[in-house]
Protein backbone atom coordinates (compact mmCIF):
# COMPACT_ATOMS: atom_id res chain seq x y z
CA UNK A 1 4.97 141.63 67.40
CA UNK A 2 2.83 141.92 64.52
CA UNK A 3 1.63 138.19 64.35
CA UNK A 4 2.28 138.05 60.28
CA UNK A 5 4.23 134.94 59.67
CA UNK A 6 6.81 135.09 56.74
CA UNK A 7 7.27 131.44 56.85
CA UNK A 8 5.77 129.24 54.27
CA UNK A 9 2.07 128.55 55.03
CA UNK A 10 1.36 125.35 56.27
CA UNK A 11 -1.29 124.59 53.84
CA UNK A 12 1.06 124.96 50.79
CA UNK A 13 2.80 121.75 52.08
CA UNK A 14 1.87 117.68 50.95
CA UNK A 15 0.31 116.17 54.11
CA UNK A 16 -1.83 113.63 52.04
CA UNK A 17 -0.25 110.25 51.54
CA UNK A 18 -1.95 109.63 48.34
CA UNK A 19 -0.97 113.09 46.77
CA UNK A 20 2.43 112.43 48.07
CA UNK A 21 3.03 108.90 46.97
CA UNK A 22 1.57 109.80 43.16
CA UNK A 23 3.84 112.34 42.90
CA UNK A 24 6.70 110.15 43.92
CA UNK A 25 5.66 107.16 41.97
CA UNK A 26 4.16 108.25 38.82
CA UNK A 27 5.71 111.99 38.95
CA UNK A 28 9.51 112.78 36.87
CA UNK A 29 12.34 113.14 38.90
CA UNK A 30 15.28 115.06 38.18
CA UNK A 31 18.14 115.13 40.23
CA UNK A 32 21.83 115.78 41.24
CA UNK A 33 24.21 114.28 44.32
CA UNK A 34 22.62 116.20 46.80
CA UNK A 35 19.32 116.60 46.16
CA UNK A 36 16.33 115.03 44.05
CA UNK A 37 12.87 116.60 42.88
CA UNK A 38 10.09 114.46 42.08
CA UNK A 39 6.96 116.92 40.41
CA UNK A 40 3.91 115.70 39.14
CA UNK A 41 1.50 118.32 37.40
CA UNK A 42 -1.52 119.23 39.44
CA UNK A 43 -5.33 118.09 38.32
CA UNK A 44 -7.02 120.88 37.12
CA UNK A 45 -10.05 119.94 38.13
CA UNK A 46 -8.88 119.48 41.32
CA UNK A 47 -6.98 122.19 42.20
CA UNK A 48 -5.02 121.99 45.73
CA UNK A 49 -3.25 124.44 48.04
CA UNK A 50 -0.87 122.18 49.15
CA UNK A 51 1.94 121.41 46.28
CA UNK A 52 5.34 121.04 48.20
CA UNK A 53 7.31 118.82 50.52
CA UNK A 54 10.68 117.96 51.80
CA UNK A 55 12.03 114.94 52.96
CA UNK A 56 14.70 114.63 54.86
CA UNK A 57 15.74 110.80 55.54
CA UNK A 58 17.16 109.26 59.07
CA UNK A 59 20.27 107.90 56.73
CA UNK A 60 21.07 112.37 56.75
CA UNK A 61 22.14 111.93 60.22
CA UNK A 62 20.55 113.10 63.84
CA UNK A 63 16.96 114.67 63.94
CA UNK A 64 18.68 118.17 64.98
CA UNK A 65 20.33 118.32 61.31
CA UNK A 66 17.46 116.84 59.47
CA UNK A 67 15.13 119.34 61.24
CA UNK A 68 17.97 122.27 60.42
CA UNK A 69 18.04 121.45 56.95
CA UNK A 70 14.32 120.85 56.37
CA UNK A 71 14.03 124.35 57.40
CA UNK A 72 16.40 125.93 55.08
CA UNK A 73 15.24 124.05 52.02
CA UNK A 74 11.43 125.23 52.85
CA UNK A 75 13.07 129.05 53.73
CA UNK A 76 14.62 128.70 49.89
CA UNK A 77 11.36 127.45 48.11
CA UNK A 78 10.12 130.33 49.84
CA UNK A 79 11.99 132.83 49.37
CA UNK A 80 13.38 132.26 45.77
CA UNK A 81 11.54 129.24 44.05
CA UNK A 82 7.60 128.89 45.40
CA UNK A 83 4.86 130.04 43.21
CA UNK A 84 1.76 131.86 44.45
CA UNK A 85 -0.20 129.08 41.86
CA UNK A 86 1.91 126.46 41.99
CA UNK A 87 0.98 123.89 38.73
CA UNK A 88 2.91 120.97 40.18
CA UNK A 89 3.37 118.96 42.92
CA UNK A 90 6.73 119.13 44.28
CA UNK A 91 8.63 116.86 46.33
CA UNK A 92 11.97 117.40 47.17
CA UNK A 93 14.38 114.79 48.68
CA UNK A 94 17.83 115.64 50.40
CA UNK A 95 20.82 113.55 50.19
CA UNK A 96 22.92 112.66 52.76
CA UNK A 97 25.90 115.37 51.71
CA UNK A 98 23.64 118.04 51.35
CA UNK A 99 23.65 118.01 55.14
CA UNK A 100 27.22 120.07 55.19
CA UNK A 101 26.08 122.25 52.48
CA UNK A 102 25.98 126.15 52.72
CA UNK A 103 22.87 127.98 52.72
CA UNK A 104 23.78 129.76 49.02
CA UNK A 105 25.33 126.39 47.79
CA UNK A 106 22.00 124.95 48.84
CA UNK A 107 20.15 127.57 46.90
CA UNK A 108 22.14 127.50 44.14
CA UNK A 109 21.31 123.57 43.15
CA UNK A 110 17.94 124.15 44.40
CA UNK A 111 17.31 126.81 41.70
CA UNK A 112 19.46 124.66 39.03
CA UNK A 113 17.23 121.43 39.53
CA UNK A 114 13.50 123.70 39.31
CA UNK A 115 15.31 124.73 36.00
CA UNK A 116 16.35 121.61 34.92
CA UNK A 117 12.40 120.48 35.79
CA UNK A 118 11.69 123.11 33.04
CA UNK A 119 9.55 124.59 35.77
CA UNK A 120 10.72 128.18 35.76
């Protein structure tokens, strides 16, 4: 084993309440049946690492599913959607049918809502 992650680093995600809550609250949202995404542009003068989150809520169903679809929204934003200078804060929110979506058909209205956040 090499010991090189390919996961998304742990300091690119929203553990501060504050940052998290203002980019809820006072962020836009965009959004579609399955999933929202709040963003909220990043202070310049206060530049931060950490720029992303997803929620998954309890109403989603049992921790197992939450957990498995937490994972492939982060391996997406990864993959396909993350920045390495990311100018916003993102926050994305599943809904509760996004839980029987596909991992393409969860790609696909990832991708279509960063768009429609004119963020690509």
């Amino acid at each position: 084993m090499t010991g090189h992650s390919e996961s998304l680093p742990r300091a690119r995600i929203i553990r501060k309440r504050t940052v998290f809550d203002a980019t809820r609250m006072k962020g836009r949202r965009v959004s579609n049946h399955y999933l929202s995404l709040n963003f909220l542009p990043v202070d310049p003068q206060k530049p931060d690492t950490a720029t992303v989150a997803f929620l998954t809520p309890r109403r989603l169903g049992s921790a197992t599913k939450r957990t498995q679809l937490r994972r492939r929204m982060r391996e997406i934003y990864r993959r396909h959607l993350g920045k390495p200078v990311e100018k916003n804060y993102l926050v994305w929110v599943a809904r509760p049918p996004a839980v029987d979506l596909s991992f393409e058909e969860l790609k696909a209205l990832m991708t279509e809502l960063r768009k429609k956040a004119g963020r690509d």
